[in-house]
PDB file of N, CA and C in Angstrom:
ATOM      1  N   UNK A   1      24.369 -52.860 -50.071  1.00  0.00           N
ATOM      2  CA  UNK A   1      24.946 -52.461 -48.811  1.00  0.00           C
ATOM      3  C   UNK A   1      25.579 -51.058 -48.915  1.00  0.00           C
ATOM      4  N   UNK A   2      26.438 -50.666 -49.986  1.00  0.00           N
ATOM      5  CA  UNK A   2      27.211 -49.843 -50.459  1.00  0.00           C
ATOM      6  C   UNK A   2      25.524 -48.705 -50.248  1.00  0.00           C
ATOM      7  N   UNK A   3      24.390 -48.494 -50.607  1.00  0.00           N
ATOM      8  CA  UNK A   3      23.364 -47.810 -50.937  1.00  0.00           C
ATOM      9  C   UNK A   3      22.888 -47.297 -50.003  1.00  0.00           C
ATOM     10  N   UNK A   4      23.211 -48.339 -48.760  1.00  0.00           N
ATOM     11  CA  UNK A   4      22.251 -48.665 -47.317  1.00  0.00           C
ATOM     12  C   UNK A   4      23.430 -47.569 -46.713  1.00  0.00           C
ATOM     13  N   UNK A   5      24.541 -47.437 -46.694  1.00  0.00           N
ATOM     14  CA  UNK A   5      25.553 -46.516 -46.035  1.00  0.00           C
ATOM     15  C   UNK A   5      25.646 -44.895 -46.302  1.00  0.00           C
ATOM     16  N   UNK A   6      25.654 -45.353 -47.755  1.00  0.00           N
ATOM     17  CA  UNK A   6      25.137 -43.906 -48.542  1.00  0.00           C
ATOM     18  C   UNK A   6      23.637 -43.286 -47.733  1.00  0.00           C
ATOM     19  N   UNK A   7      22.748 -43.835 -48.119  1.00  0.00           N
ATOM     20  CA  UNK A   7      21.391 -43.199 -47.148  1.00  0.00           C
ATOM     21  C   UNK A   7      21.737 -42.986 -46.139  1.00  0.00           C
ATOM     22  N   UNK A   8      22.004 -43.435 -45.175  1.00  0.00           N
ATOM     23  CA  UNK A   8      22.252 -43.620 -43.558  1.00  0.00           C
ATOM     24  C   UNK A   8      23.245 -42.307 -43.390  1.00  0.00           C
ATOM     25  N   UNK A   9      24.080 -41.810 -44.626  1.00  0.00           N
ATOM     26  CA  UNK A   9      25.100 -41.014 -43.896  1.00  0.00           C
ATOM     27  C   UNK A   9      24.355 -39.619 -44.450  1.00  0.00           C
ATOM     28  N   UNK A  10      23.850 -39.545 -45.871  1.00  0.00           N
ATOM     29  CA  UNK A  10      22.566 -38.628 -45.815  1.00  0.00           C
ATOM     30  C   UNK A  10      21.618 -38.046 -45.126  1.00  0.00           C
ATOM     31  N   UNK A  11      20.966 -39.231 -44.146  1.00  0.00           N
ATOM     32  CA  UNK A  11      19.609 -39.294 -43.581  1.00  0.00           C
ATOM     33  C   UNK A  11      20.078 -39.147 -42.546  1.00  0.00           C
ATOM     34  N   UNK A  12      21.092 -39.917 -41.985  1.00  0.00           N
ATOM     35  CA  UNK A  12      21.753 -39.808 -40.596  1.00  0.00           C
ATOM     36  C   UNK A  12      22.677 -38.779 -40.125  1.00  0.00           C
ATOM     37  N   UNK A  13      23.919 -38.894 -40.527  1.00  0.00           N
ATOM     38  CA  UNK A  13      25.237 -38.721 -40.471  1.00  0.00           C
ATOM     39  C   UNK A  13      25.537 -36.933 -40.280  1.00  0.00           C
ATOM     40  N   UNK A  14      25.347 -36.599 -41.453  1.00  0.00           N
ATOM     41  CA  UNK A  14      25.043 -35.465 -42.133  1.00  0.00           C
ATOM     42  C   UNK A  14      24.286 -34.456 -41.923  1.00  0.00           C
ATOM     43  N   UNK A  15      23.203 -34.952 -41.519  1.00  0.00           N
ATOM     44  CA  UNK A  15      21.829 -33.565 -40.301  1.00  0.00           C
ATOM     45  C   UNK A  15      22.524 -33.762 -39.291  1.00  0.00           C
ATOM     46  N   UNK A  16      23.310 -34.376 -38.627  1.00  0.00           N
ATOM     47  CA  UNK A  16      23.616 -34.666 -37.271  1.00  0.00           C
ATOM     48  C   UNK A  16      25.464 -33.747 -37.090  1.00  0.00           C
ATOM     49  N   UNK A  17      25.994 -33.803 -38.017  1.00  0.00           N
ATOM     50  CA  UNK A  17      26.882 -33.092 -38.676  1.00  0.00           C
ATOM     51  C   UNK A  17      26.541 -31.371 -38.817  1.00  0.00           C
ATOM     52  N   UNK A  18      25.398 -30.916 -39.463  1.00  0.00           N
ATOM     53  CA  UNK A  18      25.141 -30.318 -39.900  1.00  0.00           C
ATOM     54  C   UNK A  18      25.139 -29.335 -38.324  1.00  0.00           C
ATOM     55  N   UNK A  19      24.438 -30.082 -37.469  1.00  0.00           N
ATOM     56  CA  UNK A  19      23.864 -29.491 -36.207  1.00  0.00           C
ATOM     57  C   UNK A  19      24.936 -29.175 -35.384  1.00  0.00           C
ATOM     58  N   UNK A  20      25.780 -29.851 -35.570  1.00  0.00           N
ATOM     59  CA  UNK A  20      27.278 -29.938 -34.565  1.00  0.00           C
ATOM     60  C   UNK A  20      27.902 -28.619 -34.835  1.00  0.00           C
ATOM     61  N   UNK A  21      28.072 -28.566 -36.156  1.00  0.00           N
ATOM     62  CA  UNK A  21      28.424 -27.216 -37.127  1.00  0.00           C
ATOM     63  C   UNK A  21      27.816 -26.254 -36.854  1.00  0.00           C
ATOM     64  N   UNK A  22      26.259 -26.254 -36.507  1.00  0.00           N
ATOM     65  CA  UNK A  22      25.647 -24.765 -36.163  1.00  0.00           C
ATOM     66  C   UNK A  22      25.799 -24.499 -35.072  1.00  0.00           C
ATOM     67  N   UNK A  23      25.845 -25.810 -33.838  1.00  0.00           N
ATOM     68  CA  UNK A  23      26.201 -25.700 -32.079  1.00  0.00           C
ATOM     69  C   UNK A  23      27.498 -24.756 -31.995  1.00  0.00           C
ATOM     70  N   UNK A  24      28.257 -25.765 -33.221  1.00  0.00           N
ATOM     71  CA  UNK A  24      29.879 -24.949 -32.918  1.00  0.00           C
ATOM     72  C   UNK A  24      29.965 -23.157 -32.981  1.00  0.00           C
ATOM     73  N   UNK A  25      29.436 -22.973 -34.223  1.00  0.00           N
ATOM     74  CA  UNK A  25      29.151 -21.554 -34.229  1.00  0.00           C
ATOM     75  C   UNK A  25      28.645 -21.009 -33.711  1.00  0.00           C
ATOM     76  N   UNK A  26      27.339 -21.216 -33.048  1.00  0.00           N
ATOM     77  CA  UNK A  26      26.708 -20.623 -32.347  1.00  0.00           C
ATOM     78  C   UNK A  26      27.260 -20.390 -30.887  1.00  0.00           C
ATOM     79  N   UNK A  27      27.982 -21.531 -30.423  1.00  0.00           N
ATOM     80  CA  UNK A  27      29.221 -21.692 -29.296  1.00  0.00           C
ATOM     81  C   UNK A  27      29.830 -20.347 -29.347  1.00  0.00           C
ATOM     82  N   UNK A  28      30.786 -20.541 -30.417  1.00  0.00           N
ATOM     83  CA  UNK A  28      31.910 -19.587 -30.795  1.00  0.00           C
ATOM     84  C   UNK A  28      31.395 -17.662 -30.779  1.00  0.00           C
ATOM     85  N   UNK A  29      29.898 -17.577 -31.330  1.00  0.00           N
ATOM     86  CA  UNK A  29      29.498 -16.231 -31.551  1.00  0.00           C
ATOM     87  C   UNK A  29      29.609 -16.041 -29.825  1.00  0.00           C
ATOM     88  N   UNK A  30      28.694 -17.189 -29.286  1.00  0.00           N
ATOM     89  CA  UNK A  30      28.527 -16.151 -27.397  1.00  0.00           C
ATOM     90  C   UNK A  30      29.821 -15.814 -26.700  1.00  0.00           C
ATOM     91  N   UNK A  31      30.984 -17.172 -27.068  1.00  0.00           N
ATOM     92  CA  UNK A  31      31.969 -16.708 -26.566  1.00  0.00           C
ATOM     93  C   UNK A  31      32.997 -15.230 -26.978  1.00  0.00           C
ATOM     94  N   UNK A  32      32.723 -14.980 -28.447  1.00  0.00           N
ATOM     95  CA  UNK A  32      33.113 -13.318 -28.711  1.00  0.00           C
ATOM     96  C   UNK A  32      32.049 -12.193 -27.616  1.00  0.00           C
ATOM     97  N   UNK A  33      30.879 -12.851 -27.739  1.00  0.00           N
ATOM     98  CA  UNK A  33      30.049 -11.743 -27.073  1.00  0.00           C
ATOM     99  C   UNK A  33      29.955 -11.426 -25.728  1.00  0.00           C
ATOM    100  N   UNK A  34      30.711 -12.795 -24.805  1.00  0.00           N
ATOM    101  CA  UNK A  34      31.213 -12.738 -23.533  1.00  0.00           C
ATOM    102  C   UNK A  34      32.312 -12.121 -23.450  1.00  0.00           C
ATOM    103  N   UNK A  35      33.440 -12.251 -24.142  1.00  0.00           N
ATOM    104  CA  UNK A  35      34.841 -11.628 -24.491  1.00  0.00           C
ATOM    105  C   UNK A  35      34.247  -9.852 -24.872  1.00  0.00           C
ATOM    106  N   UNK A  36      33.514  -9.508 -25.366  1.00  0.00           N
ATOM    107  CA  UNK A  36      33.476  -8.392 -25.558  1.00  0.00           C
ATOM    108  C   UNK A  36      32.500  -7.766 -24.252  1.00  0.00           C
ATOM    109  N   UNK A  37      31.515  -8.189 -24.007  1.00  0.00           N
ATOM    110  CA  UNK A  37      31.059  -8.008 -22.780  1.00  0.00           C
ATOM    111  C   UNK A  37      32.278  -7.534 -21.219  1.00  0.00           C
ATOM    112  N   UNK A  38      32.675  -8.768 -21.340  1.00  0.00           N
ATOM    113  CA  UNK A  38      33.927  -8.901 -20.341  1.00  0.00           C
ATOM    114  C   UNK A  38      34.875  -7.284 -20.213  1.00  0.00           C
ATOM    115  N   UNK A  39      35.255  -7.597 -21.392  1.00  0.00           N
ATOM    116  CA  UNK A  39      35.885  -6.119 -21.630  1.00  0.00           C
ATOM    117  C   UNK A  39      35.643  -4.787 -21.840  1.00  0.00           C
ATOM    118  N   UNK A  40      34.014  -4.746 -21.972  1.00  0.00           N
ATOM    119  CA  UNK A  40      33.063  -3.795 -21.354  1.00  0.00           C
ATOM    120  C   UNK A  40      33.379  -3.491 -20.201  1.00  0.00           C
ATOM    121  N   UNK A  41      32.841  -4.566 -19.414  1.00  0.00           N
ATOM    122  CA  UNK A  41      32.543  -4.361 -17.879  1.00  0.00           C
ATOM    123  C   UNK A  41      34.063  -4.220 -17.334  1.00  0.00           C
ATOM    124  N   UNK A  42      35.275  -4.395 -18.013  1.00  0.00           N
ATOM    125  CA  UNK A  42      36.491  -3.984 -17.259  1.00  0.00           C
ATOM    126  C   UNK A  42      36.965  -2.528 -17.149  1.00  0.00           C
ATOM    127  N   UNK A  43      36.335  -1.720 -18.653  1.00  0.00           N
ATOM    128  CA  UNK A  43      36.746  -0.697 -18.976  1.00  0.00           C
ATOM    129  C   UNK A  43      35.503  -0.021 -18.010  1.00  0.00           C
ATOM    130  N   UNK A  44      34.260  -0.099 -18.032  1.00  0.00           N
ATOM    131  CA  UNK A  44      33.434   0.563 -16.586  1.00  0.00           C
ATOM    132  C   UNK A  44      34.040   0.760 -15.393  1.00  0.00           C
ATOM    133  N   UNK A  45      34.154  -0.811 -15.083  1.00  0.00           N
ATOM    134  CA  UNK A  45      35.255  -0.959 -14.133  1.00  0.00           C
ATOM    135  C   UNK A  45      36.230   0.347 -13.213  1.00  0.00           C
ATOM    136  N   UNK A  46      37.205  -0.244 -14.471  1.00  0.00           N
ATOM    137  CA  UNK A  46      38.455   0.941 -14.136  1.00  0.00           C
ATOM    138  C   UNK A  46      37.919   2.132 -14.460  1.00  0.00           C
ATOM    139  N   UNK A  47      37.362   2.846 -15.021  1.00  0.00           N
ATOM    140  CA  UNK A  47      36.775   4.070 -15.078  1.00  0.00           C
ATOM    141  C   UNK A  47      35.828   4.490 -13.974  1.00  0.00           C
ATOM    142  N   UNK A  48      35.090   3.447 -13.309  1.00  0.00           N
ATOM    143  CA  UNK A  48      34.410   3.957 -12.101  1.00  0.00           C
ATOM    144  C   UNK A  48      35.296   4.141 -10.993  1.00  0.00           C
ATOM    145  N   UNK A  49      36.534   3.301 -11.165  1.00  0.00           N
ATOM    146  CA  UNK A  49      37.287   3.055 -10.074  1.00  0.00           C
ATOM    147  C   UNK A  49      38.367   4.506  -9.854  1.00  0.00           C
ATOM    148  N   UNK A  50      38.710   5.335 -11.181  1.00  0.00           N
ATOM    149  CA  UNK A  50      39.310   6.464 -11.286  1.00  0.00           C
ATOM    150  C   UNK A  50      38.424   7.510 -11.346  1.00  0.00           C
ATOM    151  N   UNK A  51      36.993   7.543 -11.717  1.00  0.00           N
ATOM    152  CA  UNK A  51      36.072   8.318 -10.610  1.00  0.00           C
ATOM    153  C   UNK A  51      36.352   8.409  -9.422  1.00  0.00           C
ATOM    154  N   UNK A  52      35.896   7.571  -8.655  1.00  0.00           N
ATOM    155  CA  UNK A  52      35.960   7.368  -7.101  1.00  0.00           C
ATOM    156  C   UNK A  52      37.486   8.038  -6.503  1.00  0.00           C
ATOM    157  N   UNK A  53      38.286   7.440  -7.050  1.00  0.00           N
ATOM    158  CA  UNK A  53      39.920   7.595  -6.572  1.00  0.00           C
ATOM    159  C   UNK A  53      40.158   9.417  -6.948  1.00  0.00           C
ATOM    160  N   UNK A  54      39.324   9.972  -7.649  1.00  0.00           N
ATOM    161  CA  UNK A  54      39.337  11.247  -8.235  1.00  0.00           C
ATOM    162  C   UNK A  54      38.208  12.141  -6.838  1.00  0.00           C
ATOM    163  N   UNK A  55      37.174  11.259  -7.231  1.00  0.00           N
ATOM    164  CA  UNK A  55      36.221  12.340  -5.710  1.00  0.00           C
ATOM    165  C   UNK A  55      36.357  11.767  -4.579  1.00  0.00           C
ATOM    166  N   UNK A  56      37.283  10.824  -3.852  1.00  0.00           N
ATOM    167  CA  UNK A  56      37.963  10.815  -2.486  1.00  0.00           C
ATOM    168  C   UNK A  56      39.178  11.226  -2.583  1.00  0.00           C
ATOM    169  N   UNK A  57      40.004  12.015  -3.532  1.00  0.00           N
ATOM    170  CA  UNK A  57      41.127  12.584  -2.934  1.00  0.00           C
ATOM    171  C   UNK A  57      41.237  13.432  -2.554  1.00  0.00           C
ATOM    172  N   UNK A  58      40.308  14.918  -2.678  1.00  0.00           N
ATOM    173  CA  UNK A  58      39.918  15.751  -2.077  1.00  0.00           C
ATOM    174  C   UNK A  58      39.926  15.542  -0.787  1.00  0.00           C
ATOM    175  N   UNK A  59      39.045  14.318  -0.270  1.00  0.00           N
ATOM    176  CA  UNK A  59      38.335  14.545   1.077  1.00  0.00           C
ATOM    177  C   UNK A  59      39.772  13.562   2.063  1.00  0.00           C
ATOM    178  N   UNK A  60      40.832  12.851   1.316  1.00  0.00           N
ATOM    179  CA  UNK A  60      41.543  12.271   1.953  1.00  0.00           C
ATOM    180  C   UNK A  60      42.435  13.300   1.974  1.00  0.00           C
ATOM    181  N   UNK A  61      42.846  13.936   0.927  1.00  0.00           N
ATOM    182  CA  UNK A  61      44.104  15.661   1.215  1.00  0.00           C
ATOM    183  C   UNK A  61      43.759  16.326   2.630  1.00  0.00           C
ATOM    184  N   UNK A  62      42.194  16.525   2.645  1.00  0.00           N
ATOM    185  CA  UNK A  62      41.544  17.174   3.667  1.00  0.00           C
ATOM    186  C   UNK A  62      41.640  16.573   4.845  1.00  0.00           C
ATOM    187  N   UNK A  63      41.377  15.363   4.792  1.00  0.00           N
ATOM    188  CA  UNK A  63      42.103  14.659   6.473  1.00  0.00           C
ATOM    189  C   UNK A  63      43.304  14.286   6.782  1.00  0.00           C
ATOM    190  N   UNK A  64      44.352  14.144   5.597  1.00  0.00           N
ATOM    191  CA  UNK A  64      45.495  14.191   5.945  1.00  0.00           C
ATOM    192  C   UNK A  64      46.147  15.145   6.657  1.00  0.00           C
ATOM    193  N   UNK A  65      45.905  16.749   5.675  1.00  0.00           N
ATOM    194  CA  UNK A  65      46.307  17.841   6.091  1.00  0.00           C
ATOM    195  C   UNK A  65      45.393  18.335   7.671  1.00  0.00           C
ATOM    196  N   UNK A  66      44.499  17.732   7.990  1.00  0.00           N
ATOM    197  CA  UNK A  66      44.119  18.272   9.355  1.00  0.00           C
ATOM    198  C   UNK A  66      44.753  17.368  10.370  1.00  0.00           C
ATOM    199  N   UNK A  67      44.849  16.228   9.963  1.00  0.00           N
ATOM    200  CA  UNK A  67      45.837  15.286  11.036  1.00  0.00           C
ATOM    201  C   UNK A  67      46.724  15.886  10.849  1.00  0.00           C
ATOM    202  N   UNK A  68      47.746  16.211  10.229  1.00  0.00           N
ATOM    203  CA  UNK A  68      48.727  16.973  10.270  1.00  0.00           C
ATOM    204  C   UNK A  68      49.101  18.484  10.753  1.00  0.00           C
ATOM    205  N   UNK A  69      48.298  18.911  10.864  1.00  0.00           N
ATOM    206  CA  UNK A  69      47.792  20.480  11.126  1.00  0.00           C
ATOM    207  C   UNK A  69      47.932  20.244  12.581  1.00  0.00           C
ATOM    208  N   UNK A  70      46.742  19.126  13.272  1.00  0.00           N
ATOM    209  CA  UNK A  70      46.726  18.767  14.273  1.00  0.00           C
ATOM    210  C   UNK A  70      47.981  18.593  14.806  1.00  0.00           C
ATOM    211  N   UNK A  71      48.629  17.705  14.344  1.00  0.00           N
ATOM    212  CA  UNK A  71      50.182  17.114  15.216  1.00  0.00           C
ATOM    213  C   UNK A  71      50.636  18.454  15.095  1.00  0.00           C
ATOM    214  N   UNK A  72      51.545  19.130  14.294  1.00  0.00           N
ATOM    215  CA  UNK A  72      51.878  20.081  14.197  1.00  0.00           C
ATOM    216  C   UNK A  72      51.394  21.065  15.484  1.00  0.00           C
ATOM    217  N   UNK A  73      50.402  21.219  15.373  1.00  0.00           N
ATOM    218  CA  UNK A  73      49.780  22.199  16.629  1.00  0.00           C
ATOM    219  C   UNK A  73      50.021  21.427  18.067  1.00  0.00           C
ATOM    220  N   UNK A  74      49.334  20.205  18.328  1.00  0.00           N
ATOM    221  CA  UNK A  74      50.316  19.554  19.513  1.00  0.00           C
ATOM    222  C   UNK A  74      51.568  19.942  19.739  1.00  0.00           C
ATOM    223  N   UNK A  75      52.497  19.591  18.682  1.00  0.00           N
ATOM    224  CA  UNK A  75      53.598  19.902  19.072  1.00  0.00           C
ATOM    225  C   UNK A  75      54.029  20.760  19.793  1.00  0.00           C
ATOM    226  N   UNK A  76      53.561  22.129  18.883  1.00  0.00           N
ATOM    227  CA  UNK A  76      53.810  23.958  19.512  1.00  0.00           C
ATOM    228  C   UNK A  76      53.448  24.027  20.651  1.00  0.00           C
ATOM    229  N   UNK A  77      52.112  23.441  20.935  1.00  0.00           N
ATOM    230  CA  UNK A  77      51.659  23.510  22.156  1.00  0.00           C
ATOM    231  C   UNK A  77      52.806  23.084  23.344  1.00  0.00           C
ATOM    232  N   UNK A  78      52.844  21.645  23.017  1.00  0.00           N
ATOM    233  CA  UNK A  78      54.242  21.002  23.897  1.00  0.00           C
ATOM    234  C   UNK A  78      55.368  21.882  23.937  1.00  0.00           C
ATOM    235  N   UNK A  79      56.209  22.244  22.667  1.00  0.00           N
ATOM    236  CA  UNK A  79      57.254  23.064  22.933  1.00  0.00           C
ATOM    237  C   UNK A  79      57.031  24.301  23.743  1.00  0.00           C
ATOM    238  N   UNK A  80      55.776  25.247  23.664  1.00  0.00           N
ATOM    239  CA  UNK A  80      55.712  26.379  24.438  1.00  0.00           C
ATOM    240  C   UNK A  80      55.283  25.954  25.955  1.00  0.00           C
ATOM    241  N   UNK A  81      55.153  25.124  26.312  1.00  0.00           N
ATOM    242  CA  UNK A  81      54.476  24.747  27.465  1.00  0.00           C
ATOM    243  C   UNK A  81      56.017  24.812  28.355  1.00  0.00           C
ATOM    244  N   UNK A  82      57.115  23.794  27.305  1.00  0.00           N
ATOM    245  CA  UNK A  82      58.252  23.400  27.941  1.00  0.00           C
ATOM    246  C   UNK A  82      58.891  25.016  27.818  1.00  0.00           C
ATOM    247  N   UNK A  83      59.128  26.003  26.909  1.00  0.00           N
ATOM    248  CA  UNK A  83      59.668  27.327  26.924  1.00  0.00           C
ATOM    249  C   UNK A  83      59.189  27.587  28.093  1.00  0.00           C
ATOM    250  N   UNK A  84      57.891  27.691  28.660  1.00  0.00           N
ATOM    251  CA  UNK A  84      57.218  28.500  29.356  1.00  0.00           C
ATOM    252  C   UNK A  84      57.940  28.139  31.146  1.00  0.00           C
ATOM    253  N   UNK A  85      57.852  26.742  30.910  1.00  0.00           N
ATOM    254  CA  UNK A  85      58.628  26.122  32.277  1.00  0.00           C
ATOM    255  C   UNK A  85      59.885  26.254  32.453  1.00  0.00           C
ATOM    256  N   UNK A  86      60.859  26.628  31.275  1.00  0.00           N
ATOM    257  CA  UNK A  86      62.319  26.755  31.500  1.00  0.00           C
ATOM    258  C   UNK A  86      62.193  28.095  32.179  1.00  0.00           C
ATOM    259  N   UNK A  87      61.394  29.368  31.565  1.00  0.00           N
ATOM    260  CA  UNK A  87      61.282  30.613  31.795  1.00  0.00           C
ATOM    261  C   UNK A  87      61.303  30.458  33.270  1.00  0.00           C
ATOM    262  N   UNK A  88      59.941  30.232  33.712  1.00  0.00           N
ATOM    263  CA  UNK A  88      59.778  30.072  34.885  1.00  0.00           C
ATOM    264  C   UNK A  88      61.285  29.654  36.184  1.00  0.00           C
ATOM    265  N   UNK A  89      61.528  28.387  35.397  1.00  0.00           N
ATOM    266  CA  UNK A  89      62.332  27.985  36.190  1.00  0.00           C
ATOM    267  C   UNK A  89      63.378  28.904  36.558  1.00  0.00           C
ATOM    268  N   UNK A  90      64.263  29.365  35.363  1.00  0.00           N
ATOM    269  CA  UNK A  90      65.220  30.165  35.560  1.00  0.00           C
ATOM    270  C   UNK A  90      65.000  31.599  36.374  1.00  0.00           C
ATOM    271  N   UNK A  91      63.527  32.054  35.949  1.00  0.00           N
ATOM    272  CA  UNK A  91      63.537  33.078  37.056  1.00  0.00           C
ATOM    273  C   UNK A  91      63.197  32.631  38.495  1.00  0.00           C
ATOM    274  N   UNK A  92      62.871  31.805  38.359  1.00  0.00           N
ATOM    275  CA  UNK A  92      62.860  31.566  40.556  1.00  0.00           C
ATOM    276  C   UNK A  92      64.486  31.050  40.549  1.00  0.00           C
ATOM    277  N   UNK A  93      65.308  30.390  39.901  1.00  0.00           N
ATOM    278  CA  UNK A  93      66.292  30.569  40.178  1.00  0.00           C
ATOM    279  C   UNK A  93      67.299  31.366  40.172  1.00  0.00           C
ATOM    280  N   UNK A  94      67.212  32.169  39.186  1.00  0.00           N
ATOM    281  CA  UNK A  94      67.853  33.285  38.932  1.00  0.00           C
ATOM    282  C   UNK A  94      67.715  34.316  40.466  1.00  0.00           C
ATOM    283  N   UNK A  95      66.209  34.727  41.214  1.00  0.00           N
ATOM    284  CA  UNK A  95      65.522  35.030  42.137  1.00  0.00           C
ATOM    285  C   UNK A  95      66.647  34.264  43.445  1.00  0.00           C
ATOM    286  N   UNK A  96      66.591  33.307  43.278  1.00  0.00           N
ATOM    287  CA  UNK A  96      66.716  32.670  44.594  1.00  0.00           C
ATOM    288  C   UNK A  96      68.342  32.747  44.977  1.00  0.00           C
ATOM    289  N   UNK A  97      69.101  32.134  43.735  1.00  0.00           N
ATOM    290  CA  UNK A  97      70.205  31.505  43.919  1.00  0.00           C
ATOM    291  C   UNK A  97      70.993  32.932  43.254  1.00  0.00           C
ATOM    292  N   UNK A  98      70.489  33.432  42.868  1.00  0.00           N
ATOM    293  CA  UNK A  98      71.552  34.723  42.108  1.00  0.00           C
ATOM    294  C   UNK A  98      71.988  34.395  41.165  1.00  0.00           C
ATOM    295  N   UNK A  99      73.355  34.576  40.534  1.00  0.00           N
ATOM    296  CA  UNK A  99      73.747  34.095  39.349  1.00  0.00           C
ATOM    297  C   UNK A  99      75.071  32.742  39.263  1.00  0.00           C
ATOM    298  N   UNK A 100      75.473  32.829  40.753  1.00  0.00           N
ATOM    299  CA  UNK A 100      76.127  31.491  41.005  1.00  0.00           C
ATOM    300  C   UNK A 100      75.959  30.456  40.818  1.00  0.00           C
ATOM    301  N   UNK A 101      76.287  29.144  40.115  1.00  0.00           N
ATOM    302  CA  UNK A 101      75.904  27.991  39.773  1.00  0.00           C
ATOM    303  C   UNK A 101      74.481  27.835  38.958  1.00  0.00           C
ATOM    304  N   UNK A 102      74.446  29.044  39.021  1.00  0.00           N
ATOM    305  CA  UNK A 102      72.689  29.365  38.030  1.00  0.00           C
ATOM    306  C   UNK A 102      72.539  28.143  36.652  1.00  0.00           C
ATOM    307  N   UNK A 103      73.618  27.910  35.861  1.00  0.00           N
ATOM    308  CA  UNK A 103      73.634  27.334  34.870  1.00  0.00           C
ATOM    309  C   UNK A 103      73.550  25.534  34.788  1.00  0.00           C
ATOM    310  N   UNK A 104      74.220  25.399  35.524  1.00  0.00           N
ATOM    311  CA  UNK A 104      73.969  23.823  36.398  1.00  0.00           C
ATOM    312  C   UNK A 104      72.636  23.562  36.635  1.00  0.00           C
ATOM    313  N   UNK A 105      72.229  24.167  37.540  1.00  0.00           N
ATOM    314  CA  UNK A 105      70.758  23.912  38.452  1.00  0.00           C
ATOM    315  C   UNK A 105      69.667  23.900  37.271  1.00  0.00           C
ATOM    316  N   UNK A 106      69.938  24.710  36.143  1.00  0.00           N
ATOM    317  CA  UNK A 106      68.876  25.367  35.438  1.00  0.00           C
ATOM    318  C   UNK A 106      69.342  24.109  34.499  1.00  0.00           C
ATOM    319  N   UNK A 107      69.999  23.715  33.975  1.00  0.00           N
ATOM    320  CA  UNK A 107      70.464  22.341  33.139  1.00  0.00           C
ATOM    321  C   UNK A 107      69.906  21.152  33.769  1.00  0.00           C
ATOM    322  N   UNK A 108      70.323  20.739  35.253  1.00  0.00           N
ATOM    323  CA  UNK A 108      69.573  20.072  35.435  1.00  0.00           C
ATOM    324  C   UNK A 108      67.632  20.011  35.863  1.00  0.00           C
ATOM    325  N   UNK A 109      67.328  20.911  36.051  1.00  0.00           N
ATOM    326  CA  UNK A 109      65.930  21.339  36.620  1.00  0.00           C
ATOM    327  C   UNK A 109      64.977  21.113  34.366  1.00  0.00           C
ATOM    328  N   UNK A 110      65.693  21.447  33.416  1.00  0.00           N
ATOM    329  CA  UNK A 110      65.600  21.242  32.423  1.00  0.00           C
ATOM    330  C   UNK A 110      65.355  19.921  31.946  1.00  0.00           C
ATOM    331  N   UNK A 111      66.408  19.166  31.996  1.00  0.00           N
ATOM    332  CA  UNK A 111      66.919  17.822  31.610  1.00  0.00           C
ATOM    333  C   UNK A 111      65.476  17.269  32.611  1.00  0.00           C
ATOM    334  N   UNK A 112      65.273  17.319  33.604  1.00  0.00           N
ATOM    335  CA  UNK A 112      64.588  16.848  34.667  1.00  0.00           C
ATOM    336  C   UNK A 112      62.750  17.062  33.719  1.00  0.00           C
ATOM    337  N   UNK A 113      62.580  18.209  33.326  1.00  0.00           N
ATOM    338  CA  UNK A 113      61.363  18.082  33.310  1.00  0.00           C
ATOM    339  C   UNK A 113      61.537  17.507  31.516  1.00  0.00           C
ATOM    340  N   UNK A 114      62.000  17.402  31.041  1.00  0.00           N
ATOM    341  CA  UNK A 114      61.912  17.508  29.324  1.00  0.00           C
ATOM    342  C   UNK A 114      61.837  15.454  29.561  1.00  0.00           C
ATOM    343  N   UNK A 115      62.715  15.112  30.622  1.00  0.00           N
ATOM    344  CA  UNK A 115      62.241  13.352  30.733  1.00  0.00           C
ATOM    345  C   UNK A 115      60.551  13.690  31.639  1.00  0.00           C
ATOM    346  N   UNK A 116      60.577  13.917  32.310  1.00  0.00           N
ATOM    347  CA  UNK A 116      58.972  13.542  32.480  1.00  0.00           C
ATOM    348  C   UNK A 116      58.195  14.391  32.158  1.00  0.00           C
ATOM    349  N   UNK A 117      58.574  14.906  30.720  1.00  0.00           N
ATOM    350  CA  UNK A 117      57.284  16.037  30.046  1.00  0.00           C
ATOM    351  C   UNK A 117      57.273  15.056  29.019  1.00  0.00           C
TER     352      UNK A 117
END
């Protein structure tokens, strides 16, 4: 019986052992080669990703600064529009009313257009 166990763990046991042992390793090698893979494709990754972030900042500086350029220029526009109407105003009043109460009228005729400008 003792002989019959001995064979069996030889014949049996042992190739079957043997195979588990090469699965395991062979397991273990793909998972380094996924792990190194992995960390390939992270370092591409982030390196394509600081490409990109490198040749769109140019073109985002460039639309920032023209939206900005833009507002900026609105603005002037608005402020000279409103210079241009105080001017105005004060000379037809200045014209009309002389210099009496000139400062009032022209404060309010101001105040008046700067709310519905």
């Amino acid at each position: 019986m003792l002989q019959e166990h001995e064979q069996l763990i030889k014949e049996d046991i042992l190739p079957r052992l043997k195979r588990v042992e090469d699965a395991q390793i062979d397991f273990t090698k793909q998972v380094e080669s996924i792990k190194a893979s992995q960390t390939s494709l992270e370092l591409t990754v982030m390196k394509d990703g600081k490409e990109t972030r490198e040749l769109l900042k140019p073109f985002a500086d460039h639309y920032l600064n023209q939206v900005t350029a833009e507002t900026e220029s609105k603005k002037d526009i608005k402020l000279k529009q409103l210079d241009t109407r105080e001017k105005i105003i004060v000379g037809v009043a200045s014209g009309v009313l002389g210099t009496g109460g000139l400062a009032g009228i022209i404060t309010a005729i101001v105040m008046l257009i700067n709310r519905g400008g």
